[in-house]
ModelCIF file with pLDDT and N, C-alpha, C, O atoms, coordinates in Angstrom:
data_MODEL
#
_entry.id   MODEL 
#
_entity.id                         1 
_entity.type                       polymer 
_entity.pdbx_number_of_molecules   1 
#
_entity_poly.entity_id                      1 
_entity_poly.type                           'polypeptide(L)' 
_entity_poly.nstd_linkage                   no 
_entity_poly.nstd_monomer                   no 
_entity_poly.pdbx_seq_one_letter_code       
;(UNK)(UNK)(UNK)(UNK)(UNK)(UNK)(UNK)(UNK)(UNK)(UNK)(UNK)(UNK)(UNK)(UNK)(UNK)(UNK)
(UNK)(UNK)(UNK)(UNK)(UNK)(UNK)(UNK)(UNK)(UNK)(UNK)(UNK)(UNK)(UNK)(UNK)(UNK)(UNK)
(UNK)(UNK)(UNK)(UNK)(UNK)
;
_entity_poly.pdbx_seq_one_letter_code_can   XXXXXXXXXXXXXXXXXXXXXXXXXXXXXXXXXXXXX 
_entity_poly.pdbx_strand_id                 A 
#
loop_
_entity_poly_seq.entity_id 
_entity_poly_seq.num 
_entity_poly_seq.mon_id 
_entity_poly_seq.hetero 
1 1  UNK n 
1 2  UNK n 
1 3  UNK n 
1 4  UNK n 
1 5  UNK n 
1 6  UNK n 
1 7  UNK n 
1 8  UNK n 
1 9  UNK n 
1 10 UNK n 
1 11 UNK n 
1 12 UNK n 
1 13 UNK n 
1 14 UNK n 
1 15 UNK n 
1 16 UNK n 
1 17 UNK n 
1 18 UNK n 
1 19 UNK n 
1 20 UNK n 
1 21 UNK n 
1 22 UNK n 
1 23 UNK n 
1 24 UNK n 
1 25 UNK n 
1 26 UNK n 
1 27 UNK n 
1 28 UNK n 
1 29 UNK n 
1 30 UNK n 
1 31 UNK n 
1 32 UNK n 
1 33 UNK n 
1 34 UNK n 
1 35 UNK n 
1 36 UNK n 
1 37 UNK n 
#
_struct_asym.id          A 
_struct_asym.entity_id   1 
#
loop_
_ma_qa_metric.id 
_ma_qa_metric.mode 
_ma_qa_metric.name 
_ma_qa_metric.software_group_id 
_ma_qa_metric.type 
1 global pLDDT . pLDDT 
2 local  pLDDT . pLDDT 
#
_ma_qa_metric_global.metric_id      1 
_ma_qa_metric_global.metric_value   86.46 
_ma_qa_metric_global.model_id       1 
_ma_qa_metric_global.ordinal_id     1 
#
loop_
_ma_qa_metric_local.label_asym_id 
_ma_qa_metric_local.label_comp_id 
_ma_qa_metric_local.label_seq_id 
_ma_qa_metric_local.metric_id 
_ma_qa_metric_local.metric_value 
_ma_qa_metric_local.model_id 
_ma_qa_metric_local.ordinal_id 
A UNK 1  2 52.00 1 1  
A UNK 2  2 51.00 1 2  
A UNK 3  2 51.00 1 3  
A UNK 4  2 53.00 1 4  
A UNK 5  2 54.00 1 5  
A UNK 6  2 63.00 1 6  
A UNK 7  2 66.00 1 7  
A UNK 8  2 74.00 1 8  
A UNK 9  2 79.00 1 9  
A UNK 10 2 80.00 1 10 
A UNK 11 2 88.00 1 11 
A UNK 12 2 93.00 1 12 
A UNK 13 2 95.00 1 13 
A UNK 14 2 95.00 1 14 
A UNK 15 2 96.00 1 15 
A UNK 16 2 96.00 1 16 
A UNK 17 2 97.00 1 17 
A UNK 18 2 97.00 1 18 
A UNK 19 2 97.00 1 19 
A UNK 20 2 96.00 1 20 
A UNK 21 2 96.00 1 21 
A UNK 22 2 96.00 1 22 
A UNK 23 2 96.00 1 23 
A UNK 24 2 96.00 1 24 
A UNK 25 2 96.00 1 25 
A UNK 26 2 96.00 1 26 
A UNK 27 2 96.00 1 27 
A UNK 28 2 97.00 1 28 
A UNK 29 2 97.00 1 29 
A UNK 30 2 97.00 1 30 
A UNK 31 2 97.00 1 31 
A UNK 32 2 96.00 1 32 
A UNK 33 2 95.00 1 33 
A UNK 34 2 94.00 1 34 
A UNK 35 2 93.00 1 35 
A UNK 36 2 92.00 1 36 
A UNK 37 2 96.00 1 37 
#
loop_
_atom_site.group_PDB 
_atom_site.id 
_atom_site.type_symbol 
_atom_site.label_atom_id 
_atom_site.label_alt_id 
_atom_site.label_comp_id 
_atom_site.label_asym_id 
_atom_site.label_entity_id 
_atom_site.label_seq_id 
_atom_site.pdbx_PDB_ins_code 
_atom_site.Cartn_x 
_atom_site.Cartn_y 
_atom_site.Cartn_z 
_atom_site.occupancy 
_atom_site.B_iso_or_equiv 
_atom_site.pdbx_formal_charge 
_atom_site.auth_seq_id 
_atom_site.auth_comp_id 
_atom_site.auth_asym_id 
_atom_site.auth_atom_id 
_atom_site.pdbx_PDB_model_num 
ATOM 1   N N  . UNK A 1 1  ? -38.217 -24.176 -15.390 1.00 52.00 ? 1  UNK A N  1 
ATOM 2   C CA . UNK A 1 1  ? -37.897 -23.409 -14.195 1.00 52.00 ? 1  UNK A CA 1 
ATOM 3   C C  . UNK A 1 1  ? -37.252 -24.253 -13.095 1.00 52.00 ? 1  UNK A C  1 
ATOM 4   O O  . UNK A 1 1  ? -36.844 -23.603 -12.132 1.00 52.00 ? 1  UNK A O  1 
ATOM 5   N N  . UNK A 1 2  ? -37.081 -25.591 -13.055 1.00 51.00 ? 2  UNK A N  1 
ATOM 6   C CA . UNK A 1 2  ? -36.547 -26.530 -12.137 1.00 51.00 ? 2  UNK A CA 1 
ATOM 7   C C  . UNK A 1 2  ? -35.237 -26.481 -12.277 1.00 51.00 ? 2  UNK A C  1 
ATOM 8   O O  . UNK A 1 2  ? -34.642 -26.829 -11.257 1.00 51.00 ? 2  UNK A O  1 
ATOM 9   N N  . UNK A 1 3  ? -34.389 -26.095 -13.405 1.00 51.00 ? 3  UNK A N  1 
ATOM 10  C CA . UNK A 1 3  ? -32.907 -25.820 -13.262 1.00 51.00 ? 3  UNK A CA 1 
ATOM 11  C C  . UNK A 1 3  ? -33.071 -24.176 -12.907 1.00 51.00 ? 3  UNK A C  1 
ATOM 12  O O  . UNK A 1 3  ? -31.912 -23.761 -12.880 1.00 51.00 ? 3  UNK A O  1 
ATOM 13  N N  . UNK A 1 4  ? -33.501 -23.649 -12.773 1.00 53.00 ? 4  UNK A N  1 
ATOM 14  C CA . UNK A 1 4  ? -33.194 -22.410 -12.642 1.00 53.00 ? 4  UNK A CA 1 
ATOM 15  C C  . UNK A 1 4  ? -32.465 -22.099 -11.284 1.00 53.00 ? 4  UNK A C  1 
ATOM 16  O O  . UNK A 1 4  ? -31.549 -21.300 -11.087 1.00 53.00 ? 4  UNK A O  1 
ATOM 17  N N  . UNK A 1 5  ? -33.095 -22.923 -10.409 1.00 54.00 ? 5  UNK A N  1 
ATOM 18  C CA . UNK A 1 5  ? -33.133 -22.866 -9.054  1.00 54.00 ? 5  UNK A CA 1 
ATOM 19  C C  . UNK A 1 5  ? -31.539 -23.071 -8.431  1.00 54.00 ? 5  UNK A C  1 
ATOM 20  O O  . UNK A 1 5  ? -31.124 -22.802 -7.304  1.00 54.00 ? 5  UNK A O  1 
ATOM 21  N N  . UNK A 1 6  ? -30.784 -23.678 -9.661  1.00 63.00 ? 6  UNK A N  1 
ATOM 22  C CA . UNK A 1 6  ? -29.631 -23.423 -8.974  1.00 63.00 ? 6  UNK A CA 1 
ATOM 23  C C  . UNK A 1 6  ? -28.915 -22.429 -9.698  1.00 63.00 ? 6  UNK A C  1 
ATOM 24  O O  . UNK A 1 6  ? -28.781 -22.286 -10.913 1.00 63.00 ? 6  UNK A O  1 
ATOM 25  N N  . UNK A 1 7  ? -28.514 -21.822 -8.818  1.00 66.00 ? 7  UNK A N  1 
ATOM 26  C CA . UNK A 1 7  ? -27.922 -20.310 -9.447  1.00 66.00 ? 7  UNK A CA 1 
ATOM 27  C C  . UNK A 1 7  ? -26.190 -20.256 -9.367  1.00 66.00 ? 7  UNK A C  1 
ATOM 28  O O  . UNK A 1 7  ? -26.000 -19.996 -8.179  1.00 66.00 ? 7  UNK A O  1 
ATOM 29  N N  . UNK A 1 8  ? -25.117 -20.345 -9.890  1.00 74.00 ? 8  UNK A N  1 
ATOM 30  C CA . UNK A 1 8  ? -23.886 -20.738 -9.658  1.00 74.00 ? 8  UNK A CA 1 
ATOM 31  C C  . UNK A 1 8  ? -23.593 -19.373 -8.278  1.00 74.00 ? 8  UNK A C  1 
ATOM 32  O O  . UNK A 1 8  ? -24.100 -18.281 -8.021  1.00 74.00 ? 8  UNK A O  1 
ATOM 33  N N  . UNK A 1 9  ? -22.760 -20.026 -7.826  1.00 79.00 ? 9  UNK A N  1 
ATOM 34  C CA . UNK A 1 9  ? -22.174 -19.425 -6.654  1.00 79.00 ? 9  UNK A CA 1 
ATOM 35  C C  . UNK A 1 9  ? -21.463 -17.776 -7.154  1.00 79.00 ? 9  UNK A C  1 
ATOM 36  O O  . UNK A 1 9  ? -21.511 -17.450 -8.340  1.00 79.00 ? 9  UNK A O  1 
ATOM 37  N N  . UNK A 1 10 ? -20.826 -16.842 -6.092  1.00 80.00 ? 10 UNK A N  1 
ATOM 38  C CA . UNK A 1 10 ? -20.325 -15.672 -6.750  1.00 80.00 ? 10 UNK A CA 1 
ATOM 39  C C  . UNK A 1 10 ? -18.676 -16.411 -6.358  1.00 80.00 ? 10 UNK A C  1 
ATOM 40  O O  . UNK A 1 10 ? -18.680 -17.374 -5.592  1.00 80.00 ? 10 UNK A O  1 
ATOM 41  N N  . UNK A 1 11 ? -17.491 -15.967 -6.850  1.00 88.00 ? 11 UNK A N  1 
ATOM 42  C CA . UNK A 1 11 ? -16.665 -16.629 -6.599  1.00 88.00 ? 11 UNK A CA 1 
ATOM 43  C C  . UNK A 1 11 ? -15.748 -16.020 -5.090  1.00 88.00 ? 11 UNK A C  1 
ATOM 44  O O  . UNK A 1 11 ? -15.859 -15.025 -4.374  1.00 88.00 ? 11 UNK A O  1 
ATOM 45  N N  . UNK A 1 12 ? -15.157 -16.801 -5.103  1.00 93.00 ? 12 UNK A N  1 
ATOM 46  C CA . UNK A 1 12 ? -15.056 -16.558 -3.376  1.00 93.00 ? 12 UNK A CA 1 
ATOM 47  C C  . UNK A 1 12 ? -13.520 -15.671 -2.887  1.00 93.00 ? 12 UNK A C  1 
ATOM 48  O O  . UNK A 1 12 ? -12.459 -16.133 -2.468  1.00 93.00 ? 12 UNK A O  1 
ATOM 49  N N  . UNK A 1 13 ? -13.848 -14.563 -3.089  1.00 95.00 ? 13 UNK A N  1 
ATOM 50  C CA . UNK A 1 13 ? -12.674 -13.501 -3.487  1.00 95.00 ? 13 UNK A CA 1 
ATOM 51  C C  . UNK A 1 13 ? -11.528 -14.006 -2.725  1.00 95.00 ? 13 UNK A C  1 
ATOM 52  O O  . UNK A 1 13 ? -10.428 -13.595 -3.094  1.00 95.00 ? 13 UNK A O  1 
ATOM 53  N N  . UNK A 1 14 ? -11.564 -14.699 -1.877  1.00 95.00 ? 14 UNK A N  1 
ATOM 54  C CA . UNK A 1 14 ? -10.405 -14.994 -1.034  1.00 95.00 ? 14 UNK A CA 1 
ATOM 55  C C  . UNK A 1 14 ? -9.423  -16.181 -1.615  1.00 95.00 ? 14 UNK A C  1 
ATOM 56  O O  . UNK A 1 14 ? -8.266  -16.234 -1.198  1.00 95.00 ? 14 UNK A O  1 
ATOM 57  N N  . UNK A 1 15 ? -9.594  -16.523 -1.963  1.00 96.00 ? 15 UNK A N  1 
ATOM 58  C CA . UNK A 1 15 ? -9.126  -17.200 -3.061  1.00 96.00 ? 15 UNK A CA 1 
ATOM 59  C C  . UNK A 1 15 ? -8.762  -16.395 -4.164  1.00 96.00 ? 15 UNK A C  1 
ATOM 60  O O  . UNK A 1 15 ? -7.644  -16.885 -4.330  1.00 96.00 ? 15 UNK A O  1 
ATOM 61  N N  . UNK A 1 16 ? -8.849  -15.557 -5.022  1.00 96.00 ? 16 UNK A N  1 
ATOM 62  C CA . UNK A 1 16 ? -8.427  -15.042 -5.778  1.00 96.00 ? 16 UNK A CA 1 
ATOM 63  C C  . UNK A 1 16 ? -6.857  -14.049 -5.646  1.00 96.00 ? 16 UNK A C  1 
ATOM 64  O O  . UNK A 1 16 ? -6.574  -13.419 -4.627  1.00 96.00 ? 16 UNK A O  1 
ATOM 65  N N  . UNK A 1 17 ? -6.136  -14.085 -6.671  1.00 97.00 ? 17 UNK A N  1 
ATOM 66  C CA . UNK A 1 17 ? -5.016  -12.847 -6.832  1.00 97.00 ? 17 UNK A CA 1 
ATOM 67  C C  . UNK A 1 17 ? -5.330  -11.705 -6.422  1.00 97.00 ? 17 UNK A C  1 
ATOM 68  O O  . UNK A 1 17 ? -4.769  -11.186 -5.457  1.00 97.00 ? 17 UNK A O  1 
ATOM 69  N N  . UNK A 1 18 ? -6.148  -11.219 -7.003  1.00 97.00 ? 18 UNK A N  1 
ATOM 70  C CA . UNK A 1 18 ? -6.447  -9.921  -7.010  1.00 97.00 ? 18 UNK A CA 1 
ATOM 71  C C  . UNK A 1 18 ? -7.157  -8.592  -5.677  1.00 97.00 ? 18 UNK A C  1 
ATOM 72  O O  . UNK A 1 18 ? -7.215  -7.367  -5.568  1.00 97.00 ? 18 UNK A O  1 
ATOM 73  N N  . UNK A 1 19 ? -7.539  -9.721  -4.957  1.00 97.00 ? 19 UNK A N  1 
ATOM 74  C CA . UNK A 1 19 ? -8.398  -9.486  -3.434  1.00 97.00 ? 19 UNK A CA 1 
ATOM 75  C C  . UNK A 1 19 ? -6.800  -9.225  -2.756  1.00 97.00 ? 19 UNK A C  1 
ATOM 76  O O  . UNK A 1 19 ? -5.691  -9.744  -2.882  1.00 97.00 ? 19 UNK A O  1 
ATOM 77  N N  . UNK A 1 20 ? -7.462  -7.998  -1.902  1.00 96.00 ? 20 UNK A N  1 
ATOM 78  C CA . UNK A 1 20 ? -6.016  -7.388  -1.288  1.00 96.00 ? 20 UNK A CA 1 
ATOM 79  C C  . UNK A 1 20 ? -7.551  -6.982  0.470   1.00 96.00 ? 20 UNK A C  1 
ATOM 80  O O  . UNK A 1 20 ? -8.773  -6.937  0.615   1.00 96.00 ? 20 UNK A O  1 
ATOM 81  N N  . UNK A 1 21 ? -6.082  -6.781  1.445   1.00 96.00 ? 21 UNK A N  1 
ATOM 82  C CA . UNK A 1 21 ? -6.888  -6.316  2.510   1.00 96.00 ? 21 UNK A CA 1 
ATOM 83  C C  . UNK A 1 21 ? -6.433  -5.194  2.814   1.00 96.00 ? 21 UNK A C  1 
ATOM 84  O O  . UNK A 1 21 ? -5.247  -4.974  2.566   1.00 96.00 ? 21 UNK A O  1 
ATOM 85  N N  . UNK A 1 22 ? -7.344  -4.052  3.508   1.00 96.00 ? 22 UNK A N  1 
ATOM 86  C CA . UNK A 1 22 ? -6.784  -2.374  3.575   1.00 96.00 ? 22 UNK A CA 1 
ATOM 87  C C  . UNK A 1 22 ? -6.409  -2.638  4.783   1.00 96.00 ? 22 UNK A C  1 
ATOM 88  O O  . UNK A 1 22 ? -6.053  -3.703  5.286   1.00 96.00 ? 22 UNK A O  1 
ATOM 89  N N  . UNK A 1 23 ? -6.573  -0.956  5.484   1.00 96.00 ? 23 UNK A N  1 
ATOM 90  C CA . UNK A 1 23 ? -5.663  -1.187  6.322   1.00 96.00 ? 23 UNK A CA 1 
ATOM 91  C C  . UNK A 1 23 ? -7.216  -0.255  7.037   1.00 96.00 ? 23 UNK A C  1 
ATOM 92  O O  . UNK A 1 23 ? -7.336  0.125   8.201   1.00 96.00 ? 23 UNK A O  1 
ATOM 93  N N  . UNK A 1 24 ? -8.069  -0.115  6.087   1.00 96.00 ? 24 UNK A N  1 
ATOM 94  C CA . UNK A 1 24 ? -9.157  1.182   6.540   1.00 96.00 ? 24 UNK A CA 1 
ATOM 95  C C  . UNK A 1 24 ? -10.154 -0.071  7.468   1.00 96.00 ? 24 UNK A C  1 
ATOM 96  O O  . UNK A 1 24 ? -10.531 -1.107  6.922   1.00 96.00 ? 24 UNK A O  1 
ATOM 97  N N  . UNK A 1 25 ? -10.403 0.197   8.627   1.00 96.00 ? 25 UNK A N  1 
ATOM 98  C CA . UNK A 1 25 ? -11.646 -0.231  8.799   1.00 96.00 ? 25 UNK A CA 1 
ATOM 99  C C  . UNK A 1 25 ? -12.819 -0.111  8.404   1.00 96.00 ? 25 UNK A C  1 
ATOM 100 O O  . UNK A 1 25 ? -13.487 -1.138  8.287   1.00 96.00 ? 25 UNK A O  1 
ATOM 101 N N  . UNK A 1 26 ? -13.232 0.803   8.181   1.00 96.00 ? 26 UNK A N  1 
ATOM 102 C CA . UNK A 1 26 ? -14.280 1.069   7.481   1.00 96.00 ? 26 UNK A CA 1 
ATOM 103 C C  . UNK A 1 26 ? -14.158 0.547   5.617   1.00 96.00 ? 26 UNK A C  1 
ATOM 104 O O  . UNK A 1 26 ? -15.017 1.149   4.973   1.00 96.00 ? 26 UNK A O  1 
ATOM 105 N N  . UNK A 1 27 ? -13.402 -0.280  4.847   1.00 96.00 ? 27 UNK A N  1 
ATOM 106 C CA . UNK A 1 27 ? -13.803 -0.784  4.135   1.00 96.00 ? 27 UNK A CA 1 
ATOM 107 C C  . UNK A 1 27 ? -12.357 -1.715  3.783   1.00 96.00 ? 27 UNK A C  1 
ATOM 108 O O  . UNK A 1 27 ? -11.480 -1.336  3.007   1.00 96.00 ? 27 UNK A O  1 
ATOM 109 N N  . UNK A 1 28 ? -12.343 -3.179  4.647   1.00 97.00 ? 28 UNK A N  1 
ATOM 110 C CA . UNK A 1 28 ? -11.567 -3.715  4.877   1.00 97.00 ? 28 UNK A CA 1 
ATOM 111 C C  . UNK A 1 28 ? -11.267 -4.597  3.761   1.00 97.00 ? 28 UNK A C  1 
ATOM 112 O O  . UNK A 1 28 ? -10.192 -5.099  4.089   1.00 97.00 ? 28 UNK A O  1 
ATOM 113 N N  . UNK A 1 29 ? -11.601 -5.079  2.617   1.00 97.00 ? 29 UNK A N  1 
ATOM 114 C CA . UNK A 1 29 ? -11.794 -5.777  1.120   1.00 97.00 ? 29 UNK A CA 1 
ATOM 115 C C  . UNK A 1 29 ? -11.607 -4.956  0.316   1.00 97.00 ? 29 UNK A C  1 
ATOM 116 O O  . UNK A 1 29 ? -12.159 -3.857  0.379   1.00 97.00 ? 29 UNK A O  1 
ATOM 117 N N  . UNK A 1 30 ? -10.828 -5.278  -0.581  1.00 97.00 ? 30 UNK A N  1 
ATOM 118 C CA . UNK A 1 30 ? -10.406 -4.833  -1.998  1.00 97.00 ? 30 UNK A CA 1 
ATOM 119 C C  . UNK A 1 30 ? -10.609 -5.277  -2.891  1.00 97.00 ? 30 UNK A C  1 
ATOM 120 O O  . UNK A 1 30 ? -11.406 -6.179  -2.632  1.00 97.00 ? 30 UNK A O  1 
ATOM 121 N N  . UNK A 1 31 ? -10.339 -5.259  -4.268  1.00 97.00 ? 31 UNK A N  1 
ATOM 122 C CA . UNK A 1 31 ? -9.813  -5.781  -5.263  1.00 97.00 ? 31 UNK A CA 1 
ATOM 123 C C  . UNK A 1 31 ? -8.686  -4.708  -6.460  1.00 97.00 ? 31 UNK A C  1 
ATOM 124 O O  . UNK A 1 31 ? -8.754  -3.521  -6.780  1.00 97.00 ? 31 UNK A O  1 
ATOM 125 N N  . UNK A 1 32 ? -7.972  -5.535  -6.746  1.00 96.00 ? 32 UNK A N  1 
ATOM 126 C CA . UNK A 1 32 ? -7.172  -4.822  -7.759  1.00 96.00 ? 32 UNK A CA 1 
ATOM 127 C C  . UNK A 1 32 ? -7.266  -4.391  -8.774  1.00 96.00 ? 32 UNK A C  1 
ATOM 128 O O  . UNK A 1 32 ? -6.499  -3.543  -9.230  1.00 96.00 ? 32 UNK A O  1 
ATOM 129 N N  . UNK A 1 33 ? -8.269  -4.899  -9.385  1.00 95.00 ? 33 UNK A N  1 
ATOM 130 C CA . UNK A 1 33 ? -8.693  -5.058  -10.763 1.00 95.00 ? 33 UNK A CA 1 
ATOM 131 C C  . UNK A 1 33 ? -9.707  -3.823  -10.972 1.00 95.00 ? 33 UNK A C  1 
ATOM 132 O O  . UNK A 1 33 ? -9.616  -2.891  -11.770 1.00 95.00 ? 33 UNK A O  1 
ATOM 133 N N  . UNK A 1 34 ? -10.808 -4.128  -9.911  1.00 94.00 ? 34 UNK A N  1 
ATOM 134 C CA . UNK A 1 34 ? -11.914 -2.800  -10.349 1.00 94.00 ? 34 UNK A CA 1 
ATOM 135 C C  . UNK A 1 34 ? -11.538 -1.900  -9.276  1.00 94.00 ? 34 UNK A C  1 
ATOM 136 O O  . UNK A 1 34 ? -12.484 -1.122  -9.160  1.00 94.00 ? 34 UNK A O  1 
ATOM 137 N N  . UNK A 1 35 ? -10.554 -1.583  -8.353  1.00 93.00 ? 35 UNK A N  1 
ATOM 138 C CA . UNK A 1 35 ? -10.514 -0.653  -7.469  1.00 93.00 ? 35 UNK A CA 1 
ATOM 139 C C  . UNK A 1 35 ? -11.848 -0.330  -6.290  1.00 93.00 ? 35 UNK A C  1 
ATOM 140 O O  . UNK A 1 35 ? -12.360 0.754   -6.011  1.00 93.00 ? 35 UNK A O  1 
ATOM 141 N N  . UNK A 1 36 ? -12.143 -1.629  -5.784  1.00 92.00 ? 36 UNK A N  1 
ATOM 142 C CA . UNK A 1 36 ? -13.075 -1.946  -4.814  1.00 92.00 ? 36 UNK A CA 1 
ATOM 143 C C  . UNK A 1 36 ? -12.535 -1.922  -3.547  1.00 92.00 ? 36 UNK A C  1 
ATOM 144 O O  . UNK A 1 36 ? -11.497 -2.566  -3.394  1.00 92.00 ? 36 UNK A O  1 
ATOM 145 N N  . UNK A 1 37 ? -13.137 -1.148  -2.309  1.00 96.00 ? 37 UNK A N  1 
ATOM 146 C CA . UNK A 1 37 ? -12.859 -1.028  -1.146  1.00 96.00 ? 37 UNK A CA 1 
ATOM 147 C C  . UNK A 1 37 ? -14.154 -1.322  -0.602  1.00 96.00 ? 37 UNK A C  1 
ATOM 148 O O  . UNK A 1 37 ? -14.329 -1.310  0.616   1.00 96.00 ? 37 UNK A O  1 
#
């Protein structure tokens, strides 16, 4: 259980291709791939 404790990071969408920004305030993050707002 002593390695467990580190858990890898989630990756940091901003950096990625696929991360787009709306134009909605109310759900200002995207992605292209799974159609996330």
């Amino acid at each position: 259980n002593e390695h467990q404790d580190k858990k890898p990071r989630a990756p940091d969408c901003l950096k990625c291709v696929y991360f787009k920004v709306t134009w909605e305030p109310a759900f200002p993050r995207s992605c292209a791939v799974f159609g996330i707002k």
